[in-house]
C-alpha atoms as a PDB file:
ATOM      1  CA  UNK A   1      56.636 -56.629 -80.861  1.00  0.00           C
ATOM      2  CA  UNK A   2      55.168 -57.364 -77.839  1.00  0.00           C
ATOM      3  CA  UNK A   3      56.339 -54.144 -75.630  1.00  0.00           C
ATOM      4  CA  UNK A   4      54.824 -52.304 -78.441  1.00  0.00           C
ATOM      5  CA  UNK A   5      51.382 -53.792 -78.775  1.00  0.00           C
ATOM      6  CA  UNK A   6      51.773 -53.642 -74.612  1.00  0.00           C
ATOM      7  CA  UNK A   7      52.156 -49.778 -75.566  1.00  0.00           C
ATOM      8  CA  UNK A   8      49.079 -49.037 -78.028  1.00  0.00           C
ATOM      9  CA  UNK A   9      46.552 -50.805 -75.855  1.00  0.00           C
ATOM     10  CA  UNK A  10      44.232 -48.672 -74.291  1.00  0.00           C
ATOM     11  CA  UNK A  11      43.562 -48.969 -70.157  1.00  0.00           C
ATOM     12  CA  UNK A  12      40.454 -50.439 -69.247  1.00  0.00           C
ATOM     13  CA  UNK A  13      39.088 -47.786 -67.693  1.00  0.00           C
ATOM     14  CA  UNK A  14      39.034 -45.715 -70.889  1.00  0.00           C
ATOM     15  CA  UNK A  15      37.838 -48.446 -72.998  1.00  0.00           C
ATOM     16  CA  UNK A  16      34.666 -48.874 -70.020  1.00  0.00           C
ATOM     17  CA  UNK A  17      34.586 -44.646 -70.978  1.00  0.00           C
ATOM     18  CA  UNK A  18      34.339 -45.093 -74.832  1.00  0.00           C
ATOM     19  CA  UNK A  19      31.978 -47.871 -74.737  1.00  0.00           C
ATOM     20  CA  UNK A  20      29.397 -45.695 -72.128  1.00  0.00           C
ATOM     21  CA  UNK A  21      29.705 -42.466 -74.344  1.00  0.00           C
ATOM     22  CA  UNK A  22      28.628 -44.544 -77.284  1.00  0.00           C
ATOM     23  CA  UNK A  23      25.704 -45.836 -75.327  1.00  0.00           C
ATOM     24  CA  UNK A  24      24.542 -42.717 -73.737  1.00  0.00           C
ATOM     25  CA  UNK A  25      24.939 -41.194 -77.284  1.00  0.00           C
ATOM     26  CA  UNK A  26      22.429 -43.665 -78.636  1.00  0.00           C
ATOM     27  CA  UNK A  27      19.804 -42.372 -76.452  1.00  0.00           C
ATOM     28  CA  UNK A  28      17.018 -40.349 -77.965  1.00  0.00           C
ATOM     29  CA  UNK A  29      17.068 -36.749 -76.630  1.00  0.00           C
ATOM     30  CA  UNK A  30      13.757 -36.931 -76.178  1.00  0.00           C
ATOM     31  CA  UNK A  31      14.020 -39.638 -73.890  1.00  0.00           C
ATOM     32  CA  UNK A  32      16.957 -37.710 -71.854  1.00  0.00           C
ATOM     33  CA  UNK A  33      15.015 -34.732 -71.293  1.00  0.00           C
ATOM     34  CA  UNK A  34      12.073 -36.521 -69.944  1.00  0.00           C
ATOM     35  CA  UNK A  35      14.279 -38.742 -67.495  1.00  0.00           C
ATOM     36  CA  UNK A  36      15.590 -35.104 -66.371  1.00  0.00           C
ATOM     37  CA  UNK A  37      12.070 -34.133 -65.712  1.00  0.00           C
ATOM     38  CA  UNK A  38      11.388 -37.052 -63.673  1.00  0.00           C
ATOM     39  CA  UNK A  39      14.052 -36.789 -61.590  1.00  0.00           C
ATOM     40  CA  UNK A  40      13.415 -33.069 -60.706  1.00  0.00           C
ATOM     41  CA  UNK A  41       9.651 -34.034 -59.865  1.00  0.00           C
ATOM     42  CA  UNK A  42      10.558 -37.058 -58.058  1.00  0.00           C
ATOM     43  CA  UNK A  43      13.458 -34.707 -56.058  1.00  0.00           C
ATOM     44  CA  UNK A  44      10.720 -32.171 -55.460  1.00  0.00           C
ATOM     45  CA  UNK A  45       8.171 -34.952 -54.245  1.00  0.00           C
ATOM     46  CA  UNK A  46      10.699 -35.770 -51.670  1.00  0.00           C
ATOM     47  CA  UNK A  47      11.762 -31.816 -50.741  1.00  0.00           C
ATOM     48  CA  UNK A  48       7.982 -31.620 -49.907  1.00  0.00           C
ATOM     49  CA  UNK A  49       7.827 -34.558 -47.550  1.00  0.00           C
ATOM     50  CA  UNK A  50      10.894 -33.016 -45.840  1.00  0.00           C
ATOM     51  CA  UNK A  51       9.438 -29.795 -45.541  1.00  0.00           C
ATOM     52  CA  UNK A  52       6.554 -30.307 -44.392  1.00  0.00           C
ATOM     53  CA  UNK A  53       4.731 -31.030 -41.624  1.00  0.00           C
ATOM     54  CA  UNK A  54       7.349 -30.378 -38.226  1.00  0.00           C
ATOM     55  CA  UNK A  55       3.949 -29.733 -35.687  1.00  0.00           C
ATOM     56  CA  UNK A  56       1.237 -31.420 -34.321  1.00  0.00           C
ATOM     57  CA  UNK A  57      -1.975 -30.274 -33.226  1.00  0.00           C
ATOM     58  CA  UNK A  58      -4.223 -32.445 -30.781  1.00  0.00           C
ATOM     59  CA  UNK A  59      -7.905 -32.183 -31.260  1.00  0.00           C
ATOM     60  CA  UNK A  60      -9.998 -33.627 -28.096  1.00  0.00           C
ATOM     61  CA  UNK A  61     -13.588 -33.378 -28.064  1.00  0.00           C
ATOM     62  CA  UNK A  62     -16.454 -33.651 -25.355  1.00  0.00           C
ATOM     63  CA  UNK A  63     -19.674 -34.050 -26.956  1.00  0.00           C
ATOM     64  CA  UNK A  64     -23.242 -34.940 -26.178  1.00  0.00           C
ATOM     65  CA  UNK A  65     -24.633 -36.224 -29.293  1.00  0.00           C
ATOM     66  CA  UNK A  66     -25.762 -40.090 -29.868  1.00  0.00           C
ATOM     67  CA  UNK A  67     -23.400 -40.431 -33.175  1.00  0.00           C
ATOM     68  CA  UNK A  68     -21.892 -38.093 -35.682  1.00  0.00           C
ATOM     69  CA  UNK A  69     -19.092 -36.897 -38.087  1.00  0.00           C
ATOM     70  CA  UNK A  70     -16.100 -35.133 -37.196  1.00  0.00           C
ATOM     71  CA  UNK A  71     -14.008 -32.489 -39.704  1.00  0.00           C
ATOM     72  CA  UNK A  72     -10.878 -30.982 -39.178  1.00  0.00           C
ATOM     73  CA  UNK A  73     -10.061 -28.277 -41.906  1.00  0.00           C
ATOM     74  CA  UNK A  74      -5.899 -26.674 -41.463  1.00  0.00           C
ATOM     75  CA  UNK A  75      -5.600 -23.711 -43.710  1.00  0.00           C
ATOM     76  CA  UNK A  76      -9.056 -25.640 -46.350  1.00  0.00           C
ATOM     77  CA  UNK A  77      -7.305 -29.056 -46.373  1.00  0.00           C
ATOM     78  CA  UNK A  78      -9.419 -31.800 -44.714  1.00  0.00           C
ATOM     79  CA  UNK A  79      -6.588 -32.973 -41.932  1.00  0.00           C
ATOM     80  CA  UNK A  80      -8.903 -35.412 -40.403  1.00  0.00           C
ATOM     81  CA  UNK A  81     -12.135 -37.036 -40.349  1.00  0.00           C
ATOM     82  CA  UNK A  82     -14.084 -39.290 -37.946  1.00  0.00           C
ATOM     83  CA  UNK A  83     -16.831 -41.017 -36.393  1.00  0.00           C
ATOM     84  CA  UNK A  84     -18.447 -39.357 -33.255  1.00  0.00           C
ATOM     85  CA  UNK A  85     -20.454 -41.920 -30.812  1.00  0.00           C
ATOM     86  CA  UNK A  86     -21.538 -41.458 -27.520  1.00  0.00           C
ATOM     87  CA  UNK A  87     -23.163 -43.535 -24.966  1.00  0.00           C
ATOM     88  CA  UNK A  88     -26.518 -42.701 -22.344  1.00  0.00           C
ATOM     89  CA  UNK A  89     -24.985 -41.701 -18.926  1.00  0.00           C
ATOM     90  CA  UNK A  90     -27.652 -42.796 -16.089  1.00  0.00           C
ATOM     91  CA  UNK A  91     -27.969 -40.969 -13.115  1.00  0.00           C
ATOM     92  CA  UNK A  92     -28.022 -43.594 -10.156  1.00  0.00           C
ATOM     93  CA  UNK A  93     -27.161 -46.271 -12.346  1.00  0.00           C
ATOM     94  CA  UNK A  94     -31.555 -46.304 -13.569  1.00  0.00           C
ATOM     95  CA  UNK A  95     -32.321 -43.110 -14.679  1.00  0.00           C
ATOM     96  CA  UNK A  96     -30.830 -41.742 -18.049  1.00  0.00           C
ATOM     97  CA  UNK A  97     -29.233 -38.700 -17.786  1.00  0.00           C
ATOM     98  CA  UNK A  98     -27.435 -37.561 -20.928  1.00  0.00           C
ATOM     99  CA  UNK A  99     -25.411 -38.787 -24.088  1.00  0.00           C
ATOM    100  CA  UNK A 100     -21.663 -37.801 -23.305  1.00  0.00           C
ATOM    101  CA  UNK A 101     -18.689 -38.842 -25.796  1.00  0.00           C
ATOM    102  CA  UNK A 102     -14.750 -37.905 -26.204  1.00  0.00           C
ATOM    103  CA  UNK A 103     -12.735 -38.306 -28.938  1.00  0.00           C
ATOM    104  CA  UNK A 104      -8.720 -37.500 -29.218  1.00  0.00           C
ATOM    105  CA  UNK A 105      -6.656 -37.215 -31.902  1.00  0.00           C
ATOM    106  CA  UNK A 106      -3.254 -35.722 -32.982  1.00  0.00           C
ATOM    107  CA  UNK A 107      -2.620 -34.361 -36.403  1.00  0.00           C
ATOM    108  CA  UNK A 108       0.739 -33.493 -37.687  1.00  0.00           C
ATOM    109  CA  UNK A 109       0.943 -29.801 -39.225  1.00  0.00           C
ATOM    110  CA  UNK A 110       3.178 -27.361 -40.647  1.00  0.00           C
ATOM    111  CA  UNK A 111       4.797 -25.149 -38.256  1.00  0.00           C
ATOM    112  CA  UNK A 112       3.633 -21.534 -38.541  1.00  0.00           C
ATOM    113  CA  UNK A 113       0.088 -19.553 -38.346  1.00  0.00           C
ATOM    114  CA  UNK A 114      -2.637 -21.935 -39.340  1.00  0.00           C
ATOM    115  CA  UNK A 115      -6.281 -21.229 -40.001  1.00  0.00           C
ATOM    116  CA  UNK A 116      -8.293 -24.239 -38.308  1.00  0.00           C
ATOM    117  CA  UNK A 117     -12.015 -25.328 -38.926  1.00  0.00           C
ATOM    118  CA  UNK A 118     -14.106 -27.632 -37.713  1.00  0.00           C
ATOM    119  CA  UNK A 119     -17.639 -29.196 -38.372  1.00  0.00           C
ATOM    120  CA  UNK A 120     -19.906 -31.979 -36.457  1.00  0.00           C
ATOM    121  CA  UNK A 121     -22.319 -33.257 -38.559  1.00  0.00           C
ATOM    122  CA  UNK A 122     -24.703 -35.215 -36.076  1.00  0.00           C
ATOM    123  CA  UNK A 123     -27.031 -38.298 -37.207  1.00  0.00           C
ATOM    124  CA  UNK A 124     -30.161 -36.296 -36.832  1.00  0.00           C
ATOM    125  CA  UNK A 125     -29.172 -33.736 -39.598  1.00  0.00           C
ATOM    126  CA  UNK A 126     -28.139 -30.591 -37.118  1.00  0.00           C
ATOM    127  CA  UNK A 127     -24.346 -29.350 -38.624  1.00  0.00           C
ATOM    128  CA  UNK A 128     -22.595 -27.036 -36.087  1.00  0.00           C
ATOM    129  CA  UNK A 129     -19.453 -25.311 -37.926  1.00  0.00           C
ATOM    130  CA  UNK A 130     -17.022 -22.569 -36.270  1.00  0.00           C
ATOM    131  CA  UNK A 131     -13.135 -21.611 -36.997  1.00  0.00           C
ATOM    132  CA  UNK A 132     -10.029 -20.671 -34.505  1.00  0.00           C
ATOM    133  CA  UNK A 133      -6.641 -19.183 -35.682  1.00  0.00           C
ATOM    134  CA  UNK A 134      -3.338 -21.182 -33.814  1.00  0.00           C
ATOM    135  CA  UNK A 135       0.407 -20.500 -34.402  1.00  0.00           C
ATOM    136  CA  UNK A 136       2.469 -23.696 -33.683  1.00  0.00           C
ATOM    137  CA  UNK A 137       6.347 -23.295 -33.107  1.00  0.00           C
ATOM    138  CA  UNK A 138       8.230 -26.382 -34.666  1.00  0.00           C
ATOM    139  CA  UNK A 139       8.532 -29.025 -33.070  1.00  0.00           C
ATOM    140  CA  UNK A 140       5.572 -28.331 -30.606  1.00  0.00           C
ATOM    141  CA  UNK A 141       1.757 -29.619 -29.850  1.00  0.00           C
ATOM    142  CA  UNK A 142      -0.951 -27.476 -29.599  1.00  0.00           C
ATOM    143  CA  UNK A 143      -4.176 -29.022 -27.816  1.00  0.00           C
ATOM    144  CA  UNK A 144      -7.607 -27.853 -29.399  1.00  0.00           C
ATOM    145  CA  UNK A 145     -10.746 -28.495 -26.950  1.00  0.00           C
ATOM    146  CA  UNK A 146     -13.923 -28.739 -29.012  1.00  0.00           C
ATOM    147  CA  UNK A 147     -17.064 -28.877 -27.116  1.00  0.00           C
ATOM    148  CA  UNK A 148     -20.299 -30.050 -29.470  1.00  0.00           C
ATOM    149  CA  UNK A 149     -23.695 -30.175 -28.902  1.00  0.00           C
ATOM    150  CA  UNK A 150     -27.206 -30.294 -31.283  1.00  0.00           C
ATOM    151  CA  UNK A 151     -27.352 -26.931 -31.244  1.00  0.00           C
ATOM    152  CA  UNK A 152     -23.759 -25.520 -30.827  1.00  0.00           C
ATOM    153  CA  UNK A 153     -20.046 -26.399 -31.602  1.00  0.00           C
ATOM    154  CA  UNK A 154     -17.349 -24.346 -29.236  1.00  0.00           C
ATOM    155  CA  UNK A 155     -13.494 -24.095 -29.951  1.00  0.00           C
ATOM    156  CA  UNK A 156     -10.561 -22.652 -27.360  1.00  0.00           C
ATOM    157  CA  UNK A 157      -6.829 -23.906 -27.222  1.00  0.00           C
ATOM    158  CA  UNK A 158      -5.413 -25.218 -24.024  1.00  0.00           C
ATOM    159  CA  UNK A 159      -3.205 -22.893 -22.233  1.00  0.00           C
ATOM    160  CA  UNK A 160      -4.846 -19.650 -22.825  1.00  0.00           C
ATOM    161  CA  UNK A 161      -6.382 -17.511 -25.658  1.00  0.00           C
ATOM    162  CA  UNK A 162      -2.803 -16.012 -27.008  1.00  0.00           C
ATOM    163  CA  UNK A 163      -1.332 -17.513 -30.153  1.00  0.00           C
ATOM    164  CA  UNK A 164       1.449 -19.323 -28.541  1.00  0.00           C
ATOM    165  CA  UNK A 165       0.280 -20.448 -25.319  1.00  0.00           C
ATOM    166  CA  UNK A 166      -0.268 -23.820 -25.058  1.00  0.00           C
ATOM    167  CA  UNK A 167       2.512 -24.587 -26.954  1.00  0.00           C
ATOM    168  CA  UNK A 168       4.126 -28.285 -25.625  1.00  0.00           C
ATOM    169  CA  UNK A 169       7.734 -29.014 -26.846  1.00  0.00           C
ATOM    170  CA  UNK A 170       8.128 -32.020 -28.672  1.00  0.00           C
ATOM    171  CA  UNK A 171      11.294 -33.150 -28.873  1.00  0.00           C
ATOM    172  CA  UNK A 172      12.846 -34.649 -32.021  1.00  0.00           C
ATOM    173  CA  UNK A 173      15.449 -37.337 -32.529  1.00  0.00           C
ATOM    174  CA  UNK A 174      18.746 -36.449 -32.014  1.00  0.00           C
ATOM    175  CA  UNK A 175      20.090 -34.836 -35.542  1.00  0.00           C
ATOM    176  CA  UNK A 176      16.947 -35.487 -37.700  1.00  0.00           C
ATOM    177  CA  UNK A 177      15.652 -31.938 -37.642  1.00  0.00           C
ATOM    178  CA  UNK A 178      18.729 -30.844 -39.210  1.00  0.00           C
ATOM    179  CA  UNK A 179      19.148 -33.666 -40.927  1.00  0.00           C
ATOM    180  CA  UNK A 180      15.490 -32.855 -42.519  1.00  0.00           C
ATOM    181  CA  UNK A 181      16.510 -29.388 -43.247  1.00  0.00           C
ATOM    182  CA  UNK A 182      19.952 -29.630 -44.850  1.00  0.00           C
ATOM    183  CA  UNK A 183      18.783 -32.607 -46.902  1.00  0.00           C
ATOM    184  CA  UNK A 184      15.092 -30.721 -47.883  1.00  0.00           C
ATOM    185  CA  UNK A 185      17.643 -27.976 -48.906  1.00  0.00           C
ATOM    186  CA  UNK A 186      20.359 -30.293 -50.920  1.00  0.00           C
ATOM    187  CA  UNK A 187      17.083 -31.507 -53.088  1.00  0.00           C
ATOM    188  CA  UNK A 188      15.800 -28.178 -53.711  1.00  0.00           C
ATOM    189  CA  UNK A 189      19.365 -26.751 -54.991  1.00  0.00           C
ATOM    190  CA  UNK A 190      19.560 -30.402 -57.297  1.00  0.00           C
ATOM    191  CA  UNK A 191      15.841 -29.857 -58.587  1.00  0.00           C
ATOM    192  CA  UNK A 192      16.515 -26.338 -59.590  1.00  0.00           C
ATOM    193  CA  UNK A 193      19.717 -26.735 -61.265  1.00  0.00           C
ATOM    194  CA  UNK A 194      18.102 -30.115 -63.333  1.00  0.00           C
ATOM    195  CA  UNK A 195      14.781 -27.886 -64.305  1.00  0.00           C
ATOM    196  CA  UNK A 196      17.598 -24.772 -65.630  1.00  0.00           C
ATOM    197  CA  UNK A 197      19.762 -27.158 -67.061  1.00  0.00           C
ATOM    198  CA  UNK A 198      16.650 -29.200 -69.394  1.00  0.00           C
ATOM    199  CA  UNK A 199      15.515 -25.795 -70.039  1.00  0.00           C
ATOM    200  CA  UNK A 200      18.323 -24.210 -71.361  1.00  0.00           C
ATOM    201  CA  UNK A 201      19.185 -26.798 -73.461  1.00  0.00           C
ATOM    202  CA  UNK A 202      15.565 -26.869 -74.184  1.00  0.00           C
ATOM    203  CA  UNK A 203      15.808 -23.288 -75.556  1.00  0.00           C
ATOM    204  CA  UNK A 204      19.316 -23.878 -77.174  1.00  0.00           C
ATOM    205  CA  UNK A 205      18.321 -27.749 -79.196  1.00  0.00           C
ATOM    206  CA  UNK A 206      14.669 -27.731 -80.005  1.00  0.00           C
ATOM    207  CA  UNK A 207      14.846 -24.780 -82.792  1.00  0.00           C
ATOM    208  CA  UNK A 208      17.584 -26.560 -84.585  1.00  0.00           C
ATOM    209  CA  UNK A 209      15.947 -29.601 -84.001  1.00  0.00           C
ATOM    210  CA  UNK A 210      12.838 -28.176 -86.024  1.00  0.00           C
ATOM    211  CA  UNK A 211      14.948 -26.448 -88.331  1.00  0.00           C
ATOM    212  CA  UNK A 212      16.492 -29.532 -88.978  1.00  0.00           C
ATOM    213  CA  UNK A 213      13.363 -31.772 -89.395  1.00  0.00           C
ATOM    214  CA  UNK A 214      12.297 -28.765 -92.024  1.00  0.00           C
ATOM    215  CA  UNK A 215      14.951 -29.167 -93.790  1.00  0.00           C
ATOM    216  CA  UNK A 216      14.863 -33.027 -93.841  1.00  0.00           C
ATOM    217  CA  UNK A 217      10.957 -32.709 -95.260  1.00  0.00           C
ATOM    218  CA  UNK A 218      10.808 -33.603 -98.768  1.00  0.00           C
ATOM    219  CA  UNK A 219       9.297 -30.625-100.922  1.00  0.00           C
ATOM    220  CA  UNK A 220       6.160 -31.231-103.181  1.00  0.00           C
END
């Protein structure tokens, strides 16, 4: 008796099997399909902070004005904004001479042709505004000199006038640029297939299910 009861006794393993299938079967659809979808947003959430921004741009101003506000626009996002000050520069060490003030900052951005646009807002109410293209090549800085004044707000990359000039390498750690790009690609290819996948069955379950529900409803 014993070899035989030995014999009809299902391995573990498929007992573990049998006992998950029954669980996941008591799962609401419903609640399947929206687990899918959050997955496939969360998987996109993270494809975007992989893809993104593999460039840096370096703003450093020279201004003359007492106090202000400083905005950086890439492409009509608001990339940065900050507090101008500057201080009384005396001539002799007695005499004052003029309000001078630097600020510099570095920005990470998308690689690629970028529209960039700044404005200085100074205390006194006087807004200066202007707007420079730039093309940064990945994994590179770009410096941006802006020169403000009351009356006037000047913009010219470092290096020269020519979309790429001024371009400084910036090397990444070893691996982790293809690292970022293999793994932003892995998470696209998983998002997409979850999104078809919910879709389809979507497409292929919800008419039946409403067919179903019809056909459940009691008739008056």
């Amino acid at each position: 008796m014993e070899p035989e009861n030995r014999g009809q006794t299902q391995p573990r393993p498929a007992i573990a099997w049998e006992k998950l299938r029954a669980s996941v079967a008591r799962i609401p659809t419903a609640w399947v399909i929206l687990g899918l979808f959050l997955l496939a947003a969360v998987l996109m959430a993270i494809h975007t902070s992989f893809a993104a921004k593999d460039s840096s741009l370096r703003i450093k101003v020279q201004h003359g004005l007492r106090g202000g506000q400083l905005y950086v626009w890439v492409d009509g996002d608001l990339a940065y904004s900050g507090r101008l000050t500057g201080y009384t520069k005396k001539k002799f060490g007695l005499l004052p001479e003029s309000v001078q003030g630097s600020l510099s900052e570095t920005l990470a951005v998308p690689s690629g042709k970028h529209q960039v646009r700044v404005r200085v807002a100074s205390d006194s109410g006087a807004v200066q505004e202007d707007t420079i293209m730039g093309e940064f090549v990945t994994n590179s800085q770009r410096t941006l000199s802006i020169s403000a004044r009351l009356d006037d707000v000047a913009l010219s990359w470092q290096g020269g006038g020519n979309v790429s000039a001024g371009s400084v390498p910036v090397e990444p750690a070893a691996g982790i640029g293809w690292m970022a790009r293999y793994a932003g690609t892995l998470i696209l290819t998983a998002a997409g297939s979850i999104i078809s996948a919910v879709t389809g069955y979507a497409i292929r379950e919800v008419p039946a299910y409403i067919r179903a529900r019809q056909g459940d409803a009691p008739r008056i």
